[in-house]
PDB file of N, CA and C in Angstrom:
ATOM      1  N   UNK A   1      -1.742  10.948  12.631  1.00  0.00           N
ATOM      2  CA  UNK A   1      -2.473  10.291  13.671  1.00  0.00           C
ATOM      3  C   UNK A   1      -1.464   9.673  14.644  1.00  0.00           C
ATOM      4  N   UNK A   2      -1.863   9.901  15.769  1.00  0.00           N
ATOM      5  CA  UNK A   2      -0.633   9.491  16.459  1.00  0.00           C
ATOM      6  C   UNK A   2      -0.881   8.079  17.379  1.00  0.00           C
ATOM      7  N   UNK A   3      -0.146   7.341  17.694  1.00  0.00           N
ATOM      8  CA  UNK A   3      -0.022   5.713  17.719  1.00  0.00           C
ATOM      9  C   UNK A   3      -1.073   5.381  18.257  1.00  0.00           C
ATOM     10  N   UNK A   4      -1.602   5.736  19.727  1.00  0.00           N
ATOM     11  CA  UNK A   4      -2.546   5.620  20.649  1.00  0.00           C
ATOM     12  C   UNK A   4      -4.014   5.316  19.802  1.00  0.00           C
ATOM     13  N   UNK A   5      -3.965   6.274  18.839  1.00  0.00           N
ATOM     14  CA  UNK A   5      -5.527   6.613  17.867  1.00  0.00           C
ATOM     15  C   UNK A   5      -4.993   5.405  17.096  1.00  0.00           C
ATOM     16  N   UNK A   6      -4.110   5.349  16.062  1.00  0.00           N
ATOM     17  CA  UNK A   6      -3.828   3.944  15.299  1.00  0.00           C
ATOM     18  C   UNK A   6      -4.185   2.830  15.888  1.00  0.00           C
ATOM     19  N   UNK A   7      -3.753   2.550  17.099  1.00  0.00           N
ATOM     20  CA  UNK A   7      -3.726   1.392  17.447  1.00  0.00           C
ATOM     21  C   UNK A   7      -5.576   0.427  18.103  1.00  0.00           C
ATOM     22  N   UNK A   8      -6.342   1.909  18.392  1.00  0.00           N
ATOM     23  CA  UNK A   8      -7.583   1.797  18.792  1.00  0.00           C
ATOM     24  C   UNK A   8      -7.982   1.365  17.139  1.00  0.00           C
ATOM     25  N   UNK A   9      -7.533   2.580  16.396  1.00  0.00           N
ATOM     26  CA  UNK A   9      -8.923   1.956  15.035  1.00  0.00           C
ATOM     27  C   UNK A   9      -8.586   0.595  14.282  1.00  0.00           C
ATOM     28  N   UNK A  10      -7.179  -0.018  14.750  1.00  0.00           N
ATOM     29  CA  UNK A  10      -6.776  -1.484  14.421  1.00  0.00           C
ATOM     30  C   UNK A  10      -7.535  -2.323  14.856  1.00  0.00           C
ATOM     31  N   UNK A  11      -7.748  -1.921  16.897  1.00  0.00           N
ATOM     32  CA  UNK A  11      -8.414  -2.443  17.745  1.00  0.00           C
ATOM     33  C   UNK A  11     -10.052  -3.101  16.898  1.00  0.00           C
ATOM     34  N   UNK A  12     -10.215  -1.808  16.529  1.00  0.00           N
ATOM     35  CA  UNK A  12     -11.918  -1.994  16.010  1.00  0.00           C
ATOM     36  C   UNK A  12     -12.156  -2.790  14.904  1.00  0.00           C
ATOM     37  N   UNK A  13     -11.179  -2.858  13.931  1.00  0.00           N
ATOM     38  CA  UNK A  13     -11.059  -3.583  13.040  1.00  0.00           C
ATOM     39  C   UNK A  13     -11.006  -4.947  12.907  1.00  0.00           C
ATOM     40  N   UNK A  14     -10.249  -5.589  14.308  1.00  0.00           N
ATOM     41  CA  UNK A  14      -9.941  -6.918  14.991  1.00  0.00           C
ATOM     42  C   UNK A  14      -8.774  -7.028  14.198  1.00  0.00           C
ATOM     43  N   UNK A  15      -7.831  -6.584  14.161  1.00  0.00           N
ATOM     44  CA  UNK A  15      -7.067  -6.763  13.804  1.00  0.00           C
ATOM     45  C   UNK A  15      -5.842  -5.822  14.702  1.00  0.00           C
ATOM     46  N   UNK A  16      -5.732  -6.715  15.673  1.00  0.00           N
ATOM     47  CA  UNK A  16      -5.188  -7.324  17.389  1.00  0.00           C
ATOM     48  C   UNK A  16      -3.273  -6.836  17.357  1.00  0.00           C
ATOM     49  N   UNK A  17      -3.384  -7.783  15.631  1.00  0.00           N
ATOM     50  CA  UNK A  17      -1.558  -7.588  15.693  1.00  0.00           C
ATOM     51  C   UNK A  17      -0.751  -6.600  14.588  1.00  0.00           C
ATOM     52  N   UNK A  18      -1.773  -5.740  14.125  1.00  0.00           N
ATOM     53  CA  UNK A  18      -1.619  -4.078  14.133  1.00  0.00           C
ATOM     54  C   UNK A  18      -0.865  -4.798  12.565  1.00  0.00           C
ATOM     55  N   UNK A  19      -1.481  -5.446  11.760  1.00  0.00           N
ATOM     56  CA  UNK A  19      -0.931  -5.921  10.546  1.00  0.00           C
ATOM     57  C   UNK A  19      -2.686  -5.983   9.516  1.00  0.00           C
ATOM     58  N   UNK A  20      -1.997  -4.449   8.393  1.00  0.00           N
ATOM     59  CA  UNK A  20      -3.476  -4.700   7.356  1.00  0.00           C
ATOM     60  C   UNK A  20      -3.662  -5.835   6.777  1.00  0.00           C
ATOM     61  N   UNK A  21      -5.508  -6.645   6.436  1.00  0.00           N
ATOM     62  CA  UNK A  21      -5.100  -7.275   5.931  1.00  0.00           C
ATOM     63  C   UNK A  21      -6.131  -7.371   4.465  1.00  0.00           C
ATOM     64  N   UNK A  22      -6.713  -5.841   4.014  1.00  0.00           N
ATOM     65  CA  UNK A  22      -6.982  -6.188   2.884  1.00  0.00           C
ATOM     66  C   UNK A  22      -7.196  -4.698   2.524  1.00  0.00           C
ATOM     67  N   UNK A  23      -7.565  -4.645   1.376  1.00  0.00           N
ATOM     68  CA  UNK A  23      -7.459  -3.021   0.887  1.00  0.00           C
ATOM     69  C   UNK A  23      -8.726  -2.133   2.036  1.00  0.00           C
ATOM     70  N   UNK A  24      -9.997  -3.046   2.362  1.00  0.00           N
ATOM     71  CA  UNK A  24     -10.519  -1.992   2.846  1.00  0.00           C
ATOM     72  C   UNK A  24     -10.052  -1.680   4.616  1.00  0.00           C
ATOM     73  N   UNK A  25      -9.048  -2.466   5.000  1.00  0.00           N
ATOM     74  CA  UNK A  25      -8.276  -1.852   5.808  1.00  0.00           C
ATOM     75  C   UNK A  25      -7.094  -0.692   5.702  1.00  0.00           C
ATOM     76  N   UNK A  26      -6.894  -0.681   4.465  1.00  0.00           N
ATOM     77  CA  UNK A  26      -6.191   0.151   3.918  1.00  0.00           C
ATOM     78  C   UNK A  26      -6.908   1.678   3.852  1.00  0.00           C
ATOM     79  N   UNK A  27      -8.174   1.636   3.333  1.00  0.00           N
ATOM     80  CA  UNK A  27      -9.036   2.706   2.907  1.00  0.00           C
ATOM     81  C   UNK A  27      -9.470   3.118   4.019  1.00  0.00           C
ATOM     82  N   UNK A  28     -10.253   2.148   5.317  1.00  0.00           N
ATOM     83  CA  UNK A  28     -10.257   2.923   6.485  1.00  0.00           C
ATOM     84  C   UNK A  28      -9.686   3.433   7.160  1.00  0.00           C
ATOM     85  N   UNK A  29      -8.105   2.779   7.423  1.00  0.00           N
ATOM     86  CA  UNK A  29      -7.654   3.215   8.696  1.00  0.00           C
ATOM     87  C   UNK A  29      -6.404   4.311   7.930  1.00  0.00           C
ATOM     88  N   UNK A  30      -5.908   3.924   6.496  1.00  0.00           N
ATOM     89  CA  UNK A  30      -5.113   5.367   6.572  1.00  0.00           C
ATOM     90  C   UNK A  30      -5.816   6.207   5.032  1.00  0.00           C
ATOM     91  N   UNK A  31      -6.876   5.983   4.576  1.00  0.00           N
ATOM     92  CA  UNK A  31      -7.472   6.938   3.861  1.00  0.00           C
ATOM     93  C   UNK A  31      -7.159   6.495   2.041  1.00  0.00           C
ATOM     94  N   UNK A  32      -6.556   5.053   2.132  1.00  0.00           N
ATOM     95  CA  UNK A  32      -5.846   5.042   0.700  1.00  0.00           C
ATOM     96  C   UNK A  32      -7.149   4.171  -0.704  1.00  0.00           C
ATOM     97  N   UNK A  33      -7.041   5.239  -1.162  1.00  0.00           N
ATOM     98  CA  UNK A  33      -7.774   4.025  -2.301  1.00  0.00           C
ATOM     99  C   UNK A  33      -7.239   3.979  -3.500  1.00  0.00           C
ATOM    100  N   UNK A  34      -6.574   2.473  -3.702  1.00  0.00           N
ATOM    101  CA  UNK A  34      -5.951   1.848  -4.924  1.00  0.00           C
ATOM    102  C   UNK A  34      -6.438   2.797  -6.086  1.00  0.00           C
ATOM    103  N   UNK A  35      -7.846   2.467  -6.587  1.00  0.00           N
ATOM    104  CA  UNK A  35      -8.372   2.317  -7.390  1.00  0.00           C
ATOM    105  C   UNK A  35      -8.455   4.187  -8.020  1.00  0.00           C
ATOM    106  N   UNK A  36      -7.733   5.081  -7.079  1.00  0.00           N
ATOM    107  CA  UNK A  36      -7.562   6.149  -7.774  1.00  0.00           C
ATOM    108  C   UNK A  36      -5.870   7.031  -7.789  1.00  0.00           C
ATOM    109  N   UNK A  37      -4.928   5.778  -7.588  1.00  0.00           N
ATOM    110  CA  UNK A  37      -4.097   6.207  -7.904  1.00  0.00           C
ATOM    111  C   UNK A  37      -3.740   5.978  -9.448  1.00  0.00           C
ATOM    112  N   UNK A  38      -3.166   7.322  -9.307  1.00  0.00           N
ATOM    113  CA  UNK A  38      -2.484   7.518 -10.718  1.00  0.00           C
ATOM    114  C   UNK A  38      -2.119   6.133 -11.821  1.00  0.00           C
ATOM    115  N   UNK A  39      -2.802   5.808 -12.932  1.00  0.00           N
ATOM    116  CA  UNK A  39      -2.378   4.578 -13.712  1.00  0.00           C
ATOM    117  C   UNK A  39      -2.446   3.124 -13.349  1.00  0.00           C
ATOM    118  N   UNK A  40      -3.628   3.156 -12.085  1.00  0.00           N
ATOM    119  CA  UNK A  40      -3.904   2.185 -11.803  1.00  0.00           C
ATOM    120  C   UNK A  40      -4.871   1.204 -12.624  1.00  0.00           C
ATOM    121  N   UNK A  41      -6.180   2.088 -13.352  1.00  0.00           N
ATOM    122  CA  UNK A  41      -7.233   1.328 -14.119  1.00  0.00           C
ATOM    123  C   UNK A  41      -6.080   0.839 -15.341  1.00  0.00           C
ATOM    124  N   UNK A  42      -5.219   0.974 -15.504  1.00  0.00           N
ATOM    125  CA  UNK A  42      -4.388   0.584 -16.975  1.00  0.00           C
ATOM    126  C   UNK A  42      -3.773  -0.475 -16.640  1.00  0.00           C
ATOM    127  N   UNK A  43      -3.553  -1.004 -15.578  1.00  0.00           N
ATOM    128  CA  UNK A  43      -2.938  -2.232 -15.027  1.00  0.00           C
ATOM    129  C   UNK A  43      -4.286  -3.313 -15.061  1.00  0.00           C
ATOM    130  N   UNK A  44      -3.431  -4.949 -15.838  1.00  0.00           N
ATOM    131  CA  UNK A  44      -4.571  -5.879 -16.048  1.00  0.00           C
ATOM    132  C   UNK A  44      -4.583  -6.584 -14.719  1.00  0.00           C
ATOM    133  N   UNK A  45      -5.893  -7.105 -14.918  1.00  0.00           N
ATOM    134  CA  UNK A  45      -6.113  -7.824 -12.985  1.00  0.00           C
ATOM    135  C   UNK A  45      -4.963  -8.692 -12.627  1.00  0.00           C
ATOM    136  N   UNK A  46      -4.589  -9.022 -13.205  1.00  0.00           N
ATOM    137  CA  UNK A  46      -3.287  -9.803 -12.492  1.00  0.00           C
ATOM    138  C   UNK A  46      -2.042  -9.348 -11.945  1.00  0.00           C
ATOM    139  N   UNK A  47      -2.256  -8.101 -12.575  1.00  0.00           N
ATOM    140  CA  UNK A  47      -1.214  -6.377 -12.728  1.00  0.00           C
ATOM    141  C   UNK A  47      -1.699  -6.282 -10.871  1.00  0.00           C
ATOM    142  N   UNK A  48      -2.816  -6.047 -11.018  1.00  0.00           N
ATOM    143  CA  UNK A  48      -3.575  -4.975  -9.851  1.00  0.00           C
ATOM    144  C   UNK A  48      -3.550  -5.788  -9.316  1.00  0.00           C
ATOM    145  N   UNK A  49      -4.050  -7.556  -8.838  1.00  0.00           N
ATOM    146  CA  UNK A  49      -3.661  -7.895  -7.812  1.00  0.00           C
ATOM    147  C   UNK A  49      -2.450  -7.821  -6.979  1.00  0.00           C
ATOM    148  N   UNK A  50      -1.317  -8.222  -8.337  1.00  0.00           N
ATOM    149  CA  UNK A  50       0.421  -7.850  -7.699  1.00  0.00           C
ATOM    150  C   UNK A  50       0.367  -6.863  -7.070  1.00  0.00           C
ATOM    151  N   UNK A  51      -0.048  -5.655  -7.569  1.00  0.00           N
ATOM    152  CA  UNK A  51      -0.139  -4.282  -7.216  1.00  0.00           C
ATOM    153  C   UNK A  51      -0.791  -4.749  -5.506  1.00  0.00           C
ATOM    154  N   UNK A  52      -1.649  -4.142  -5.650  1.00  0.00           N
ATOM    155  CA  UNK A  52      -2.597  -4.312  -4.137  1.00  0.00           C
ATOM    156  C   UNK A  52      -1.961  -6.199  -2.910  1.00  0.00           C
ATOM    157  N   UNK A  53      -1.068  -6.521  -3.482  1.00  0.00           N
ATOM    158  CA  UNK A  53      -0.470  -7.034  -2.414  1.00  0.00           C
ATOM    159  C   UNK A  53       0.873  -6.508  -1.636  1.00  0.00           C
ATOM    160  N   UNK A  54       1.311  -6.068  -2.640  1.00  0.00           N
ATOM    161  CA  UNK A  54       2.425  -5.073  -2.798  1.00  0.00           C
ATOM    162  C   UNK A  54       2.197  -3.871  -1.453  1.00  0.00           C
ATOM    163  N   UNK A  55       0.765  -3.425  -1.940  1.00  0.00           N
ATOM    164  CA  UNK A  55       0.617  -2.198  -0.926  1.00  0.00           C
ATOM    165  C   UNK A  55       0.204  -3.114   0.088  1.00  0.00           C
ATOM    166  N   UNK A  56       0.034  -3.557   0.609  1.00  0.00           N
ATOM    167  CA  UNK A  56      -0.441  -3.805   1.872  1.00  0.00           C
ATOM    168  C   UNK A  56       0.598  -4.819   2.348  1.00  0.00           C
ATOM    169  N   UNK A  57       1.480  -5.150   1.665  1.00  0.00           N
ATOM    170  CA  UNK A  57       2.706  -6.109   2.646  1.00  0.00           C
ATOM    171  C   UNK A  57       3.826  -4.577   2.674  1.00  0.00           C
ATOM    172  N   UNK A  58       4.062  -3.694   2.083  1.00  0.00           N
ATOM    173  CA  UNK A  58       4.759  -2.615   2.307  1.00  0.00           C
ATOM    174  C   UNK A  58       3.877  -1.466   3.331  1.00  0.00           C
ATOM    175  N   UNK A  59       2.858  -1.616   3.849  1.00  0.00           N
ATOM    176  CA  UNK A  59       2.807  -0.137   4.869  1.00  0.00           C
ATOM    177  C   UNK A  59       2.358  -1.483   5.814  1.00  0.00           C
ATOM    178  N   UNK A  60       2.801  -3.039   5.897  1.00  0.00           N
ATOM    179  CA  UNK A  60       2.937  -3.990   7.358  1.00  0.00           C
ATOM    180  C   UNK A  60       4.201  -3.784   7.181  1.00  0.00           C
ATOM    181  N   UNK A  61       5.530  -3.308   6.379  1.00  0.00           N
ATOM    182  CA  UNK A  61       6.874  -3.814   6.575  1.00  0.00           C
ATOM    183  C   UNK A  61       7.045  -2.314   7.885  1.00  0.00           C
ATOM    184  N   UNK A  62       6.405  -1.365   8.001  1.00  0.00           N
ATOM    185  CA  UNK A  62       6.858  -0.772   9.217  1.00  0.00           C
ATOM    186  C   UNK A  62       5.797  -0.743  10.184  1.00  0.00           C
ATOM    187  N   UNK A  63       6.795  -0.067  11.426  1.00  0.00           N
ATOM    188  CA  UNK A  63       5.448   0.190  12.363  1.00  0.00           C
ATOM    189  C   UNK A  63       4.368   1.260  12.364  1.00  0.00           C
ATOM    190  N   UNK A  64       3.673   1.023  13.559  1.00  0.00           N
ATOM    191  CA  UNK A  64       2.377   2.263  13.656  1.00  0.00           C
ATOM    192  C   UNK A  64       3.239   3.488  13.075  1.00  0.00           C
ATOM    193  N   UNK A  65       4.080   4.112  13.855  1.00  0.00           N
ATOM    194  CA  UNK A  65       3.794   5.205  13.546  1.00  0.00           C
ATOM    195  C   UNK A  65       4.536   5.346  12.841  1.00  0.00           C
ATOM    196  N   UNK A  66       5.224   4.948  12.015  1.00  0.00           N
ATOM    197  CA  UNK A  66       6.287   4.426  10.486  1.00  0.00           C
ATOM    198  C   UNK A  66       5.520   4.401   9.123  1.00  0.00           C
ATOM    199  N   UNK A  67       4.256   4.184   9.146  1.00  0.00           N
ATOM    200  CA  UNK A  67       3.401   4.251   7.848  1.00  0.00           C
ATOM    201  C   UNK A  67       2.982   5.301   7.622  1.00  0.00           C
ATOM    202  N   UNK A  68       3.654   6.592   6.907  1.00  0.00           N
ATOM    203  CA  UNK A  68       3.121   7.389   6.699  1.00  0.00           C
ATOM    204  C   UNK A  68       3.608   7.532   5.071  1.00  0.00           C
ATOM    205  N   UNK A  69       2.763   7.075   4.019  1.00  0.00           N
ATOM    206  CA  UNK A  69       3.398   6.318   2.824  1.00  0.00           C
ATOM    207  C   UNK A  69       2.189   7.226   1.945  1.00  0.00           C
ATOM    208  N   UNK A  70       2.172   7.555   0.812  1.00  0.00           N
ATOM    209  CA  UNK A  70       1.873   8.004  -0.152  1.00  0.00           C
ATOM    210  C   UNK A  70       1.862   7.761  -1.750  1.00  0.00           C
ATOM    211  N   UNK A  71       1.298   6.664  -1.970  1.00  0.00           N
ATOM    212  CA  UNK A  71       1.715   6.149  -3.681  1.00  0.00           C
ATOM    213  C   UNK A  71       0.877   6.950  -4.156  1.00  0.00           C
ATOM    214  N   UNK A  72       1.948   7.725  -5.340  1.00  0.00           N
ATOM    215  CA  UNK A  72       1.449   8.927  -6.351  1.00  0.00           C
ATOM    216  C   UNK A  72       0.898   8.171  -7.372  1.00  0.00           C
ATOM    217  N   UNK A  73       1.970   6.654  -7.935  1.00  0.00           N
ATOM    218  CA  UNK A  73       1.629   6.589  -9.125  1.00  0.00           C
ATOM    219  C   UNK A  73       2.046   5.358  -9.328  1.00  0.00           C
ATOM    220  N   UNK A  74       1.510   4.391 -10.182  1.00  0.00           N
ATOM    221  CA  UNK A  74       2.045   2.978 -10.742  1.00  0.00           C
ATOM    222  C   UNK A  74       1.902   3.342 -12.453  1.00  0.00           C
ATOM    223  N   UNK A  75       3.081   2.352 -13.100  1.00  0.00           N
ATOM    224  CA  UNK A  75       3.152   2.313 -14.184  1.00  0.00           C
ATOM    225  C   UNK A  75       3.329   0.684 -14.818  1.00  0.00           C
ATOM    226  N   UNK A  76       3.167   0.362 -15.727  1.00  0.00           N
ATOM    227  CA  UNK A  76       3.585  -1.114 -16.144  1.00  0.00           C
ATOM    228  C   UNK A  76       4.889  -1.053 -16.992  1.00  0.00           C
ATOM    229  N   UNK A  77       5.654  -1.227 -16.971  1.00  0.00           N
ATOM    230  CA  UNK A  77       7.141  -1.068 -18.052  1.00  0.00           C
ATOM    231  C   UNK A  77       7.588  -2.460 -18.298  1.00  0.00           C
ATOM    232  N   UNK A  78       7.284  -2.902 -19.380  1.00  0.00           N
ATOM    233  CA  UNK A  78       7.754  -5.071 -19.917  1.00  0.00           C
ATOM    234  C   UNK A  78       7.425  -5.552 -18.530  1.00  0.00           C
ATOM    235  N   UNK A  79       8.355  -6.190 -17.821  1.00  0.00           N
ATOM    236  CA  UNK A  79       7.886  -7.281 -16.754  1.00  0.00           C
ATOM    237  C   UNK A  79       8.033  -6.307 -15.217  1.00  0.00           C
ATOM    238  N   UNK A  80       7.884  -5.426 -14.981  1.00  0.00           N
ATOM    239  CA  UNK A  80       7.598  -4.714 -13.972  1.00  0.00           C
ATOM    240  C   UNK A  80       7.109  -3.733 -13.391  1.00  0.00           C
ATOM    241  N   UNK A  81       6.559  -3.360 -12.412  1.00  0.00           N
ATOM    242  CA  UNK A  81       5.458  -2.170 -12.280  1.00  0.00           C
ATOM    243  C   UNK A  81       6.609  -1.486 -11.532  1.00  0.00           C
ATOM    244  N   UNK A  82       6.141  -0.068 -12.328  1.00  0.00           N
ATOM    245  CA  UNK A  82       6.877   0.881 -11.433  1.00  0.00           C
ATOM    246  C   UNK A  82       5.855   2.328 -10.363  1.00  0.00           C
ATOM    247  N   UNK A  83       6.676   1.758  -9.535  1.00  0.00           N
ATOM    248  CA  UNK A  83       5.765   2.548  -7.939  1.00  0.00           C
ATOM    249  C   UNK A  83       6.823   4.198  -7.881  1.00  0.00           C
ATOM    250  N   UNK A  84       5.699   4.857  -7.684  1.00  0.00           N
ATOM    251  CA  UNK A  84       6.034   6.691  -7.326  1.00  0.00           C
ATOM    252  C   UNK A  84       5.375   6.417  -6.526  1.00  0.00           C
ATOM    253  N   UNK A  85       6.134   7.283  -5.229  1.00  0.00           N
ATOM    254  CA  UNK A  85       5.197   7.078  -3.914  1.00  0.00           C
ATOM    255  C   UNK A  85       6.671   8.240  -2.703  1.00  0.00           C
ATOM    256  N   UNK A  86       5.964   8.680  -2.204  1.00  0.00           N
ATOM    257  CA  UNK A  86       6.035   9.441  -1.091  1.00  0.00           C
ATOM    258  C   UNK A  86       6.429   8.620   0.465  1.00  0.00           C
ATOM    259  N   UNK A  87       7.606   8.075   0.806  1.00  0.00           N
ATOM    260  CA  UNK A  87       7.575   7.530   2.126  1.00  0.00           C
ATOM    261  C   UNK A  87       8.399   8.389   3.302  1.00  0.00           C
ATOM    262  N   UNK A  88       7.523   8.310   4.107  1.00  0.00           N
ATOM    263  CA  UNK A  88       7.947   9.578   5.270  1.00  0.00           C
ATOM    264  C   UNK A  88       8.351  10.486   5.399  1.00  0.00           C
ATOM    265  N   UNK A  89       8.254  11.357   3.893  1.00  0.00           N
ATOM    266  CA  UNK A  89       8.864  12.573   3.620  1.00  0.00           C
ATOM    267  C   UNK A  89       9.657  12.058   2.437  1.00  0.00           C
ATOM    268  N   UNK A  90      10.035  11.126   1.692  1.00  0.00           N
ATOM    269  CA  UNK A  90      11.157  11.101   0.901  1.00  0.00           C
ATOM    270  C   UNK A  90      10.325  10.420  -0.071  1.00  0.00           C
ATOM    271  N   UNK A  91      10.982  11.010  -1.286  1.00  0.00           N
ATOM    272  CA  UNK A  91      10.479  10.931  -3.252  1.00  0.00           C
ATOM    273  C   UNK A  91      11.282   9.841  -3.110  1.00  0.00           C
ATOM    274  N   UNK A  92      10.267   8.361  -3.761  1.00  0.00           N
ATOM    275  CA  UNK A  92      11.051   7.057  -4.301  1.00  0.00           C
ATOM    276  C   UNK A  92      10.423   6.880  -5.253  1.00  0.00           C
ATOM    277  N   UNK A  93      11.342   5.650  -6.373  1.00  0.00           N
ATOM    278  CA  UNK A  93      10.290   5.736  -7.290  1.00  0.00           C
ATOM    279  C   UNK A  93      11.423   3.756  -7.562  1.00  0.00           C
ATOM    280  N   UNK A  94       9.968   3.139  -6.895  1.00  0.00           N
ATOM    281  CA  UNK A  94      10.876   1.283  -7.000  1.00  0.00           C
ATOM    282  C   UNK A  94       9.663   0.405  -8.481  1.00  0.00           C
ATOM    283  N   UNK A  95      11.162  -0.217  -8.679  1.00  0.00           N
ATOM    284  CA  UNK A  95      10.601  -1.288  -9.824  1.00  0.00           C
ATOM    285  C   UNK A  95      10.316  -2.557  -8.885  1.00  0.00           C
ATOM    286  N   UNK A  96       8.996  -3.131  -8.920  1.00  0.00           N
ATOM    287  CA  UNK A  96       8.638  -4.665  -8.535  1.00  0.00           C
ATOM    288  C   UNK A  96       8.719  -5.258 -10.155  1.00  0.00           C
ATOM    289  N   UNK A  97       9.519  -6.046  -9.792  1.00  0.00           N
ATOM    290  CA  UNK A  97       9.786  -7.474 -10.863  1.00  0.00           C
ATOM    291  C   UNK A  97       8.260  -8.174 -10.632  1.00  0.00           C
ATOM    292  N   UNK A  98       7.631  -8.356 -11.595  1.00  0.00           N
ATOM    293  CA  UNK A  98       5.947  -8.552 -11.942  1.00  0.00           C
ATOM    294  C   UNK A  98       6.749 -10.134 -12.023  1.00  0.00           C
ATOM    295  N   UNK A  99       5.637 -11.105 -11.682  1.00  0.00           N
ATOM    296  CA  UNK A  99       5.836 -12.591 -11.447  1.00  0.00           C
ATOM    297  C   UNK A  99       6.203 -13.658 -10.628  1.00  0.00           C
ATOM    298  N   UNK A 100       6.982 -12.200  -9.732  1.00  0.00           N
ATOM    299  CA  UNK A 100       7.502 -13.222  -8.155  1.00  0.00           C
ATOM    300  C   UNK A 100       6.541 -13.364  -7.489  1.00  0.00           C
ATOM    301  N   UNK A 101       5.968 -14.617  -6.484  1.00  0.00           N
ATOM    302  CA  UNK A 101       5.200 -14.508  -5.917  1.00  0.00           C
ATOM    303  C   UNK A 101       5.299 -14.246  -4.934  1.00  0.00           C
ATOM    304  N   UNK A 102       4.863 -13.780  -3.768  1.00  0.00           N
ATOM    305  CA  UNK A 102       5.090 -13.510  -2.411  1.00  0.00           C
ATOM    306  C   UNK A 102       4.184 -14.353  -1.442  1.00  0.00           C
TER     307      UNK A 102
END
């Protein structure tokens, strides 16, 4: 989608300074739903909240046309979730330290 279209369906959203601010901004404007990525129902709610803040302060850390992000997969490993995910063409796979708050 290219910036012009992004920036209208932000428009509609009211959300003015082009920053998501909850999952179902997430689900509308780039198609993502938490709740069926890979090893997500296995994460406990306190898991999945970390989780789902996580995603939505990482596709605000770039711009419009910079979010083109793909999480394959979360895992829980002792004190940290580990993220598989697809960013702008490139295979990453990051540990969040579970407990920091943001």
């Amino acid at each position: 989608m290219n910036k012009l279209a992004l920036e209208r369906i932000y428009a509609e959203r009211g959300l003015e300074d082009y920053k998501l601010r909850t999952l179902d901004d997430l689900f509308y404007i780039y198609g993502v739903k938490v709740n069926q990525i890979e090893g997500y129902f296995k994460l406990k709610e306190e898991e999945k909240s970390f989780f789902n803040r996580f995603i939505i302060n990482y596709f605000n850390s770039y711009g419009l046309e910079g979010r083109n992000i793909s999480i394959i997969k979360v895992a829980k490993l002792r004190k940290t979730l580990r993220v598989e995910f697809i960013d702008n063409g490139k295979w990453r796979v990051g540990d969040l330290e579970f407990g920091i708050r943001n």
